[in-house]
PDB file of N, CA and C in Angstrom:
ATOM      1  N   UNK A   1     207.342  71.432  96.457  1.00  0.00           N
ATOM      2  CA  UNK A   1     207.469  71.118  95.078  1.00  0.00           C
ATOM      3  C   UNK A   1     208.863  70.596  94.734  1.00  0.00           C
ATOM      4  N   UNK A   2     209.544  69.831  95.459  1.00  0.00           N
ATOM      5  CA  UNK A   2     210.516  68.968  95.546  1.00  0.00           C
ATOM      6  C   UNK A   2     210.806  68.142  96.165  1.00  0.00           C
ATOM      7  N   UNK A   3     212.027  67.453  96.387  1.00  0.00           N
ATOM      8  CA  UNK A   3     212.186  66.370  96.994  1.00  0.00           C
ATOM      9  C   UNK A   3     213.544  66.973  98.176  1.00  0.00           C
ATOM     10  N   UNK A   4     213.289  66.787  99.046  1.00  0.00           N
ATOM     11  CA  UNK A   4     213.830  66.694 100.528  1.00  0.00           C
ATOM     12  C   UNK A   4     214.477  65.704 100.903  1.00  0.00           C
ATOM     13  N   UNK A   5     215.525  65.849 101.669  1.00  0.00           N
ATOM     14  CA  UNK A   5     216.493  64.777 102.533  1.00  0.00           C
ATOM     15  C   UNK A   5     216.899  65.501 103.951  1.00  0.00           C
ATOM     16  N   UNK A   6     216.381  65.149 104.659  1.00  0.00           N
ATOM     17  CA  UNK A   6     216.984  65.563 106.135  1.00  0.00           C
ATOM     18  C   UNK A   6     217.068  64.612 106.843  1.00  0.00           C
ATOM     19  N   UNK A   7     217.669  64.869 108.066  1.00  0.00           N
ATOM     20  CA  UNK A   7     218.543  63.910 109.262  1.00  0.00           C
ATOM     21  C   UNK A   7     217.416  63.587 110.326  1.00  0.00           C
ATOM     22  N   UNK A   8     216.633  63.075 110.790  1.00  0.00           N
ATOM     23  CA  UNK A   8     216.048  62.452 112.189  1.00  0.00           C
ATOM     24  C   UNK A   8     216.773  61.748 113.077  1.00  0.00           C
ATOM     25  N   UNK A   9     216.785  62.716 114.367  1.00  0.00           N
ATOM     26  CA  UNK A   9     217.332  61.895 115.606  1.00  0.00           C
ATOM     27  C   UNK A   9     216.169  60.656 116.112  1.00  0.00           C
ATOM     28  N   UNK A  10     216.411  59.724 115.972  1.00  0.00           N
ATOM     29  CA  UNK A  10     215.224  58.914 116.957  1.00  0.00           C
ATOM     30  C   UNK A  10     216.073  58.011 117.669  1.00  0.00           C
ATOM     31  N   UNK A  11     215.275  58.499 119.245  1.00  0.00           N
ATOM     32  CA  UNK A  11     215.704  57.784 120.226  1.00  0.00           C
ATOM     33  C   UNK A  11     214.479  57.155 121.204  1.00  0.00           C
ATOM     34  N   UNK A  12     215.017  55.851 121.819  1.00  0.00           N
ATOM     35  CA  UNK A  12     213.800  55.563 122.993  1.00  0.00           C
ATOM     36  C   UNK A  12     213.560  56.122 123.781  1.00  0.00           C
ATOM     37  N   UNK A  13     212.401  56.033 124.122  1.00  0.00           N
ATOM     38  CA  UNK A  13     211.497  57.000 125.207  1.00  0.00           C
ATOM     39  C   UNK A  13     211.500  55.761 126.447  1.00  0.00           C
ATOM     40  N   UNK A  14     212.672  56.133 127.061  1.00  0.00           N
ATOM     41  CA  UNK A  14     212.834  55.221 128.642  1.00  0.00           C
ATOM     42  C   UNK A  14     211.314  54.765 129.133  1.00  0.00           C
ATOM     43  N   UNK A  15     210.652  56.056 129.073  1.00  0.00           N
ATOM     44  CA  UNK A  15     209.336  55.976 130.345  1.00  0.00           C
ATOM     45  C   UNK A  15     208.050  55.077 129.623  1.00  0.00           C
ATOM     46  N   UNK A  16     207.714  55.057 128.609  1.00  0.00           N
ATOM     47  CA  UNK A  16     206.795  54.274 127.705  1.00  0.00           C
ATOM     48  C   UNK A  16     207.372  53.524 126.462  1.00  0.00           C
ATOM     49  N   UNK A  17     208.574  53.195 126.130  1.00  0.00           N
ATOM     50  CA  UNK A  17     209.096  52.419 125.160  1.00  0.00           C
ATOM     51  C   UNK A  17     209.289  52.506 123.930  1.00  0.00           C
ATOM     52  N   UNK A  18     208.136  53.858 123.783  1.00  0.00           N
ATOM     53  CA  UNK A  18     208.065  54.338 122.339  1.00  0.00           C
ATOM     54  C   UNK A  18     209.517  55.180 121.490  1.00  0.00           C
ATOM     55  N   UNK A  19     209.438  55.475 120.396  1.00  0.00           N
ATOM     56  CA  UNK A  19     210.333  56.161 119.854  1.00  0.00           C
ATOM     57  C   UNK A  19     210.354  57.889 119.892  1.00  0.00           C
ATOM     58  N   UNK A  20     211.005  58.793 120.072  1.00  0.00           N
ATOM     59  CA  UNK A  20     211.071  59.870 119.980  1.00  0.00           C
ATOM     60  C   UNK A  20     211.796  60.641 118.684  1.00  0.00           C
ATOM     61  N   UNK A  21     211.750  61.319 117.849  1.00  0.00           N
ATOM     62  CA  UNK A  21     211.711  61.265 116.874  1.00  0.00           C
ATOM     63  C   UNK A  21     211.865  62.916 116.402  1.00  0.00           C
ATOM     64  N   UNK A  22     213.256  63.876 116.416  1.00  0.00           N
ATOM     65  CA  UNK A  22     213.179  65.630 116.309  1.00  0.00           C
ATOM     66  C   UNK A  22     213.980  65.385 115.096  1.00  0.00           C
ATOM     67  N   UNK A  23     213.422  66.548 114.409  1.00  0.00           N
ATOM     68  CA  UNK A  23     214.949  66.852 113.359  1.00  0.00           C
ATOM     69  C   UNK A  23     215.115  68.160 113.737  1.00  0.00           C
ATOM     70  N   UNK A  24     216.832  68.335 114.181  1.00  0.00           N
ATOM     71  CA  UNK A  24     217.813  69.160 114.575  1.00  0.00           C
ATOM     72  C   UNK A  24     217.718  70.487 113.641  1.00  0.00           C
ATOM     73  N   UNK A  25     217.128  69.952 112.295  1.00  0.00           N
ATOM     74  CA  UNK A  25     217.723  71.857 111.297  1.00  0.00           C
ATOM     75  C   UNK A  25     216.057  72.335 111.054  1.00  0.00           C
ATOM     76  N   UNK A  26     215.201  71.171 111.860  1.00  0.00           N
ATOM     77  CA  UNK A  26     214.111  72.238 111.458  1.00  0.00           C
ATOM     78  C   UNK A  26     213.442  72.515 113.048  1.00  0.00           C
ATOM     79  N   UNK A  27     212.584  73.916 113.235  1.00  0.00           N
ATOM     80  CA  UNK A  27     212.169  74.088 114.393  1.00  0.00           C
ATOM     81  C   UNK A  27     210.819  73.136 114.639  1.00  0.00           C
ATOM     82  N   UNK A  28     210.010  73.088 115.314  1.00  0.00           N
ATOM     83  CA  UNK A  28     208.793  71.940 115.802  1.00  0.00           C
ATOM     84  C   UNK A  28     208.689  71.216 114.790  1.00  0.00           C
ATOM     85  N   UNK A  29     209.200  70.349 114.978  1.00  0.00           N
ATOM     86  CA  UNK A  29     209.430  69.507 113.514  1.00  0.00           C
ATOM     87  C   UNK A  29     209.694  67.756 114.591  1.00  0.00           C
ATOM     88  N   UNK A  30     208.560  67.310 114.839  1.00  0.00           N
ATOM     89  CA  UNK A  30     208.960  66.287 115.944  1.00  0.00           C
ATOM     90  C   UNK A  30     207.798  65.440 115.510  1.00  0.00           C
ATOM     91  N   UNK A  31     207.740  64.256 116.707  1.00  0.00           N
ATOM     92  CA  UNK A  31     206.922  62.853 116.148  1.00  0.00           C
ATOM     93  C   UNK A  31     207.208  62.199 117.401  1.00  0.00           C
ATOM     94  N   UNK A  32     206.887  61.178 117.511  1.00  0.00           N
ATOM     95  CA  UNK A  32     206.766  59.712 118.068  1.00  0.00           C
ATOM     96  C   UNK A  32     206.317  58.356 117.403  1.00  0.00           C
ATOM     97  N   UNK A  33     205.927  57.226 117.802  1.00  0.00           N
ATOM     98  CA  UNK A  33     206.236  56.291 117.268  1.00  0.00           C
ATOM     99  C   UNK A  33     206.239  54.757 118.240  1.00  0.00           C
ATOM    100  N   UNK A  34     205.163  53.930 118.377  1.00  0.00           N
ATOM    101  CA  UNK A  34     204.849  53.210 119.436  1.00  0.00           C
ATOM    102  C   UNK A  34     206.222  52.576 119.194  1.00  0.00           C
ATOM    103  N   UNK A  35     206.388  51.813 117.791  1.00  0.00           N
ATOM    104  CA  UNK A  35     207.614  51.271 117.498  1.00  0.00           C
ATOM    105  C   UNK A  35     208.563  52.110 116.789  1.00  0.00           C
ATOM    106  N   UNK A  36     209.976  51.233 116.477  1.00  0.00           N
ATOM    107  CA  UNK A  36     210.636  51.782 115.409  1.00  0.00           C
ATOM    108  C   UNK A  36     210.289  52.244 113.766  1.00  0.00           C
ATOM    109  N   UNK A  37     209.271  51.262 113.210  1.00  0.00           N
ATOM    110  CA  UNK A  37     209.113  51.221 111.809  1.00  0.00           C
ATOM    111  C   UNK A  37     208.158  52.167 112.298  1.00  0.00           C
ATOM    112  N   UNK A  38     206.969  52.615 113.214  1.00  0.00           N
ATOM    113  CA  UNK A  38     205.836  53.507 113.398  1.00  0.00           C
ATOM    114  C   UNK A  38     206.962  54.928 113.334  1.00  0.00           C
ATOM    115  N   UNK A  39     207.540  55.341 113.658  1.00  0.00           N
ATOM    116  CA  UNK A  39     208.542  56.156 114.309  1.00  0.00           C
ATOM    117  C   UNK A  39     209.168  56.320 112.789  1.00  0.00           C
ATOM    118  N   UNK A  40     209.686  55.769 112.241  1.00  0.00           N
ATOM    119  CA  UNK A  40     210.329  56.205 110.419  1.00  0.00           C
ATOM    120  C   UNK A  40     208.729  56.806 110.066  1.00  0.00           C
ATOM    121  N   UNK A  41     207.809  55.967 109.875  1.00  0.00           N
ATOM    122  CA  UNK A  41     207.012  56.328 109.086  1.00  0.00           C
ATOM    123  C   UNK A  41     206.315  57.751 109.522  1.00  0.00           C
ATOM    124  N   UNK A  42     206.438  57.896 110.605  1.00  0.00           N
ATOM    125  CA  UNK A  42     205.914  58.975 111.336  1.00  0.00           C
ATOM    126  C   UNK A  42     206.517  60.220 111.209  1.00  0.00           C
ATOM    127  N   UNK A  43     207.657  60.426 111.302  1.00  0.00           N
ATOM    128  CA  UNK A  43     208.760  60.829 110.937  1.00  0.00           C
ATOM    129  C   UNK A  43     208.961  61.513 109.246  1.00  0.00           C
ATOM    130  N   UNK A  44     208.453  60.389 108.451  1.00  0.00           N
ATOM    131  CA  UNK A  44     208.207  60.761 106.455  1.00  0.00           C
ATOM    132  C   UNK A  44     206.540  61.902 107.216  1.00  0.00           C
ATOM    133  N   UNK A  45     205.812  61.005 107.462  1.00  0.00           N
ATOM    134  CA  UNK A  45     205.017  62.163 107.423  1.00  0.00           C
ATOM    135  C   UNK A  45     205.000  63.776 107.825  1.00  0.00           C
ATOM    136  N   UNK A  46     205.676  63.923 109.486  1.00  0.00           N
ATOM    137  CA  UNK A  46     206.335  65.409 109.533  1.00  0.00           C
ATOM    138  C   UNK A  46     206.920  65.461 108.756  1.00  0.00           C
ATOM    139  N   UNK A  47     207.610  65.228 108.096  1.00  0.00           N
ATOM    140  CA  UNK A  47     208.686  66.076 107.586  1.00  0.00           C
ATOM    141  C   UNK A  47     207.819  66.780 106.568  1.00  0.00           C
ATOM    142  N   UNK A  48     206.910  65.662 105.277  1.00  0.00           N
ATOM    143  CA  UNK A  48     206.171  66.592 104.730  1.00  0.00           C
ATOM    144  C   UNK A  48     205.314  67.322 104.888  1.00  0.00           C
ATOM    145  N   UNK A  49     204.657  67.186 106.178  1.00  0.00           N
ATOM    146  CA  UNK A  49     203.594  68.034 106.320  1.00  0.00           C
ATOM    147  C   UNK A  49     204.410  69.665 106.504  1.00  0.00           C
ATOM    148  N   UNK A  50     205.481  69.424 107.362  1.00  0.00           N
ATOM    149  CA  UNK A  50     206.045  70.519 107.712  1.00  0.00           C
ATOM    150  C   UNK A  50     206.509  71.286 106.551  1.00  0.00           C
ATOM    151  N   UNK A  51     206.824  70.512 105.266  1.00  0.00           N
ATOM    152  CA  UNK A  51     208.248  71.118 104.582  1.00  0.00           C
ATOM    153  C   UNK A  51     207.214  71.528 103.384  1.00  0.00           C
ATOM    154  N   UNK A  52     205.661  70.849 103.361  1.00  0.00           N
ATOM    155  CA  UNK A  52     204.986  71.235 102.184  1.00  0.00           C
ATOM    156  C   UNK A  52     204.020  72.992 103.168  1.00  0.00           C
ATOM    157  N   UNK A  53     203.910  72.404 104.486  1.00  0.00           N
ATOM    158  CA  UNK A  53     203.173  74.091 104.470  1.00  0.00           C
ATOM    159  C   UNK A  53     204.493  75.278 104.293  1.00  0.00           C
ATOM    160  N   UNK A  54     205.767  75.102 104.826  1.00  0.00           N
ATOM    161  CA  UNK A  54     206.963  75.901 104.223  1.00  0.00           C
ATOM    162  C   UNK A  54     206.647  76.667 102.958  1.00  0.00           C
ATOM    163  N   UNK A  55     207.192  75.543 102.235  1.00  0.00           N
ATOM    164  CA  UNK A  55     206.873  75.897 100.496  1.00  0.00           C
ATOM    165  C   UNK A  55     205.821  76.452 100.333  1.00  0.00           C
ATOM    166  N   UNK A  56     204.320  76.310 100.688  1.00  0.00           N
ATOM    167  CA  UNK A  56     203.003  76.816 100.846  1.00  0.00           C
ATOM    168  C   UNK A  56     202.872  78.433 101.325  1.00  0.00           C
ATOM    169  N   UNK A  57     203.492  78.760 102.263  1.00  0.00           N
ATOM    170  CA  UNK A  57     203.454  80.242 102.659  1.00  0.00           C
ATOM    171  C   UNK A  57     205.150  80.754 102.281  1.00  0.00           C
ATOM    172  N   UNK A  58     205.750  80.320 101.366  1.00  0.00           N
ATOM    173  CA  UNK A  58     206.759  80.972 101.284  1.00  0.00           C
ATOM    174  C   UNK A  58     208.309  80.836 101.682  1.00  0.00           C
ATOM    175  N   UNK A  59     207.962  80.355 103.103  1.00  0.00           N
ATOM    176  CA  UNK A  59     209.110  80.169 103.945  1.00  0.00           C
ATOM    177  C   UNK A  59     210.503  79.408 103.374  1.00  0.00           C
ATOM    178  N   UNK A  60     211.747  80.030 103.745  1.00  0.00           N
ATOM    179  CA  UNK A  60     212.851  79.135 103.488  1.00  0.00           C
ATOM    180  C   UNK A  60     212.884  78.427 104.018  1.00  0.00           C
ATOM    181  N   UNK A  61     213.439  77.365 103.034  1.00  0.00           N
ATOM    182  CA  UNK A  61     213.802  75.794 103.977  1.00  0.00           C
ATOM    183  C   UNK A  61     215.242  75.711 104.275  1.00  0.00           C
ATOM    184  N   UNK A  62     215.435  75.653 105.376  1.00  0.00           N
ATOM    185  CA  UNK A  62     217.169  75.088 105.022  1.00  0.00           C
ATOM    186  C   UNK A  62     218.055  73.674 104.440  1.00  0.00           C
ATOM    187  N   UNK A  63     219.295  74.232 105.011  1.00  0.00           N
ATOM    188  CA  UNK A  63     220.065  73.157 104.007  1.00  0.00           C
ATOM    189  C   UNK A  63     220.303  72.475 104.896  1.00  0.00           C
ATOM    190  N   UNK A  64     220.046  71.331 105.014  1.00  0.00           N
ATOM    191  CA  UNK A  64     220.146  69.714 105.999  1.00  0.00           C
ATOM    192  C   UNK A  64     221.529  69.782 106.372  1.00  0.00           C
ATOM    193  N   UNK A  65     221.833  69.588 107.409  1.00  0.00           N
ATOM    194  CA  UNK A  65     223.152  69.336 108.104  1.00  0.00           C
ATOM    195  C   UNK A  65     224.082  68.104 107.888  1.00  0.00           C
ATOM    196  N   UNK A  66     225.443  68.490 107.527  1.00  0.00           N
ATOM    197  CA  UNK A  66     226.004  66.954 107.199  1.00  0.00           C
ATOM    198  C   UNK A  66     225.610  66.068 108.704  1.00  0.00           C
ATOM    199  N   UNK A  67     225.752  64.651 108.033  1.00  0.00           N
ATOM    200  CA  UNK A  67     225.965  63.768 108.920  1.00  0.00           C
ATOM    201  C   UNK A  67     226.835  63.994 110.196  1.00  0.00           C
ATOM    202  N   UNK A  68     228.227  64.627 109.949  1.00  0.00           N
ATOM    203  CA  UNK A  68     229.344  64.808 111.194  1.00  0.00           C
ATOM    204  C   UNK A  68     228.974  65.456 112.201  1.00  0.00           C
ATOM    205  N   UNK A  69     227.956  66.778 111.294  1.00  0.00           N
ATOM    206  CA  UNK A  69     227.472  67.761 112.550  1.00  0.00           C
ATOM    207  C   UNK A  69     226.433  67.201 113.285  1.00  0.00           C
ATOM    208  N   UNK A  70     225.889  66.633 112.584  1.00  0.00           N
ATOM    209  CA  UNK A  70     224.404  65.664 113.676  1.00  0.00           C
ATOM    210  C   UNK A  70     225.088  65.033 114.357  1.00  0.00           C
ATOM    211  N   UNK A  71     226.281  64.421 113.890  1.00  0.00           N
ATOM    212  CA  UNK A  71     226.819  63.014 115.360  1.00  0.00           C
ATOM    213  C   UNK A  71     226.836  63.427 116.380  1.00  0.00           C
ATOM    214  N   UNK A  72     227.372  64.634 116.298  1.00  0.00           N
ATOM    215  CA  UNK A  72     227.716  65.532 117.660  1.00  0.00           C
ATOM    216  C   UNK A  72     226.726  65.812 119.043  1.00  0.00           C
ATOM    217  N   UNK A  73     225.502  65.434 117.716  1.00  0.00           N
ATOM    218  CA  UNK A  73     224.336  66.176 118.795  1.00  0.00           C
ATOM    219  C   UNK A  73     223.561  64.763 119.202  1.00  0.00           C
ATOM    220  N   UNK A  74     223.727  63.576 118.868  1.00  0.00           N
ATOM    221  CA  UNK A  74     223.254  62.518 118.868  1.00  0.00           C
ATOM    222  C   UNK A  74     223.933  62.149 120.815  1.00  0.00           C
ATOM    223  N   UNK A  75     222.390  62.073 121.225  1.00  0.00           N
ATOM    224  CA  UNK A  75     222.340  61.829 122.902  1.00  0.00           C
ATOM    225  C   UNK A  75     222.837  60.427 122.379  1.00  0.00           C
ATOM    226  N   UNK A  76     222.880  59.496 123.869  1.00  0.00           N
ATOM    227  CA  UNK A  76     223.621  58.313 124.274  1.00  0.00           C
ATOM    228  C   UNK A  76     222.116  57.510 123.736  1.00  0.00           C
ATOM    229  N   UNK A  77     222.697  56.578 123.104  1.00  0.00           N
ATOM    230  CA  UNK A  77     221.518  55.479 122.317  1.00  0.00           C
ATOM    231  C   UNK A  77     220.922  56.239 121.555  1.00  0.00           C
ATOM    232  N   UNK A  78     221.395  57.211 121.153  1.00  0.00           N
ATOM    233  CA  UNK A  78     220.360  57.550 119.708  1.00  0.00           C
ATOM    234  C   UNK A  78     220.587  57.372 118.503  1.00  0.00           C
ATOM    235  N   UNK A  79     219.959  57.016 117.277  1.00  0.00           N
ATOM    236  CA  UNK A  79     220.299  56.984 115.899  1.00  0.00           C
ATOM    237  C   UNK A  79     220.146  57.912 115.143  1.00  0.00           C
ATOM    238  N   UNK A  80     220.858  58.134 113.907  1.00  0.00           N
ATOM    239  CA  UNK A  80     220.865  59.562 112.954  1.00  0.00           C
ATOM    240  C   UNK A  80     219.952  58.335 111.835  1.00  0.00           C
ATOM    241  N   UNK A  81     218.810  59.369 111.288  1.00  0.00           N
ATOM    242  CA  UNK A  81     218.356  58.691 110.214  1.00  0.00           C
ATOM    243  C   UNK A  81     217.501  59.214 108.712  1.00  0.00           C
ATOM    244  N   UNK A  82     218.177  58.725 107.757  1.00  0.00           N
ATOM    245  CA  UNK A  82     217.426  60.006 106.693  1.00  0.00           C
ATOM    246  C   UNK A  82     216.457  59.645 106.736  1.00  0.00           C
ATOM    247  N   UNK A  83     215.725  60.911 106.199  1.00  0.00           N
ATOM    248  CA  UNK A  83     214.098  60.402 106.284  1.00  0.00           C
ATOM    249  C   UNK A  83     214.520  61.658 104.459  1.00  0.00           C
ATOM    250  N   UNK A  84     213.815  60.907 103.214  1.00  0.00           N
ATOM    251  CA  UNK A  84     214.066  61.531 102.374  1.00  0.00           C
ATOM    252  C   UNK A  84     212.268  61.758 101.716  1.00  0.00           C
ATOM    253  N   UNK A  85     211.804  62.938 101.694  1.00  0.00           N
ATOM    254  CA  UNK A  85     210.243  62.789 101.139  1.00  0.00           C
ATOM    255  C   UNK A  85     209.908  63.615  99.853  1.00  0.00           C
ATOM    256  N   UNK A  86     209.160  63.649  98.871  1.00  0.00           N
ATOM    257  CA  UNK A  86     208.581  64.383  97.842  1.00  0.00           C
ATOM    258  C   UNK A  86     207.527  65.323  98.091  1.00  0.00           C
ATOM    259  N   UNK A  87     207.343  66.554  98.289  1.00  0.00           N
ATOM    260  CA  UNK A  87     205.992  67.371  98.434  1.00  0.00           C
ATOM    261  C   UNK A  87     205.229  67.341  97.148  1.00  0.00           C
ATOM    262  N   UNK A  88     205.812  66.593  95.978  1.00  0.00           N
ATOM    263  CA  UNK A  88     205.126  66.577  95.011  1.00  0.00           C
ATOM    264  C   UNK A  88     204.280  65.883  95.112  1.00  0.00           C
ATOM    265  N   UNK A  89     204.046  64.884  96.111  1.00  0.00           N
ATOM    266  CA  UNK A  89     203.406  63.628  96.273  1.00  0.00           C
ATOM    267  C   UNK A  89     202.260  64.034  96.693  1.00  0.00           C
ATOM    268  N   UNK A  90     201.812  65.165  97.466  1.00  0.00           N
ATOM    269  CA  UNK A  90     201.057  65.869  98.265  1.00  0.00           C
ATOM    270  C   UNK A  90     199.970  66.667  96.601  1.00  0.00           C
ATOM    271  N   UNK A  91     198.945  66.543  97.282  1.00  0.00           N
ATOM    272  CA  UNK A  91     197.668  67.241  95.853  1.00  0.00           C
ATOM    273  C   UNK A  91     196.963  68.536  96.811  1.00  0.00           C
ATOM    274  N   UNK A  92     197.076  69.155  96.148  1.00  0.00           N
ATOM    275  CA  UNK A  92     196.112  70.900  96.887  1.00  0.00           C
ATOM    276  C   UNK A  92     195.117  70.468  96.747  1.00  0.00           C
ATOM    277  N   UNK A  93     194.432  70.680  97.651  1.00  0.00           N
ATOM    278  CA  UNK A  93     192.543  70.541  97.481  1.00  0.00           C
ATOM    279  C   UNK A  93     192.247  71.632  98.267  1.00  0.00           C
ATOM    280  N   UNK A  94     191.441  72.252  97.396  1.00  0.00           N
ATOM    281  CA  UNK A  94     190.707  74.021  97.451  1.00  0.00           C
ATOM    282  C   UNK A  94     189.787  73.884  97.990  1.00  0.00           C
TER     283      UNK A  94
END
């Protein structure tokens, strides 16, 4: 029932070309992505699926990590990237 901003690492997947796709402050919180633009969009979708069942049973969300601290963790060829989403956007169906 808000709006979210967190950090996505996405990097290439050497062995099939595709994108790989974790965010660092949340746990199984991952994706892929044949391409790059598949890989963002893929990426908006975890995040809400993840961050609306959160809110759904309760759970704290945390507070997104600055940019400086992600650089740190950013492997060789990888990009830092916001992925910013609304769970408001999301409708309950009973």
């Amino acid at each position: 029932m808000a709006v979210y901003q967190f950090y996505a690492i996405i990097q290439k997947d050497e062995e099939d070309g595709g994108y790989i796709v974790t965010f660092p402050d949340l746990d199984n919180c991952f994706t892929y992505g044949e391409t790059l633009v598949e890989a963002v969009e893929m990426a908006e979708d975890v995040l809400l699926t993840v961050l609306d069942y959160m809110e759904e049973i309760g759970e704290d969300i945390p507070i997104a990590s600055s940019v400086e601290k992600l650089k740190g963790l950013l492997p060789s060829g990888a990009s830092l990237v916001s992925i910013e989403i609304d769970t408001d956007t999301l409708t309950n169906v009973s």
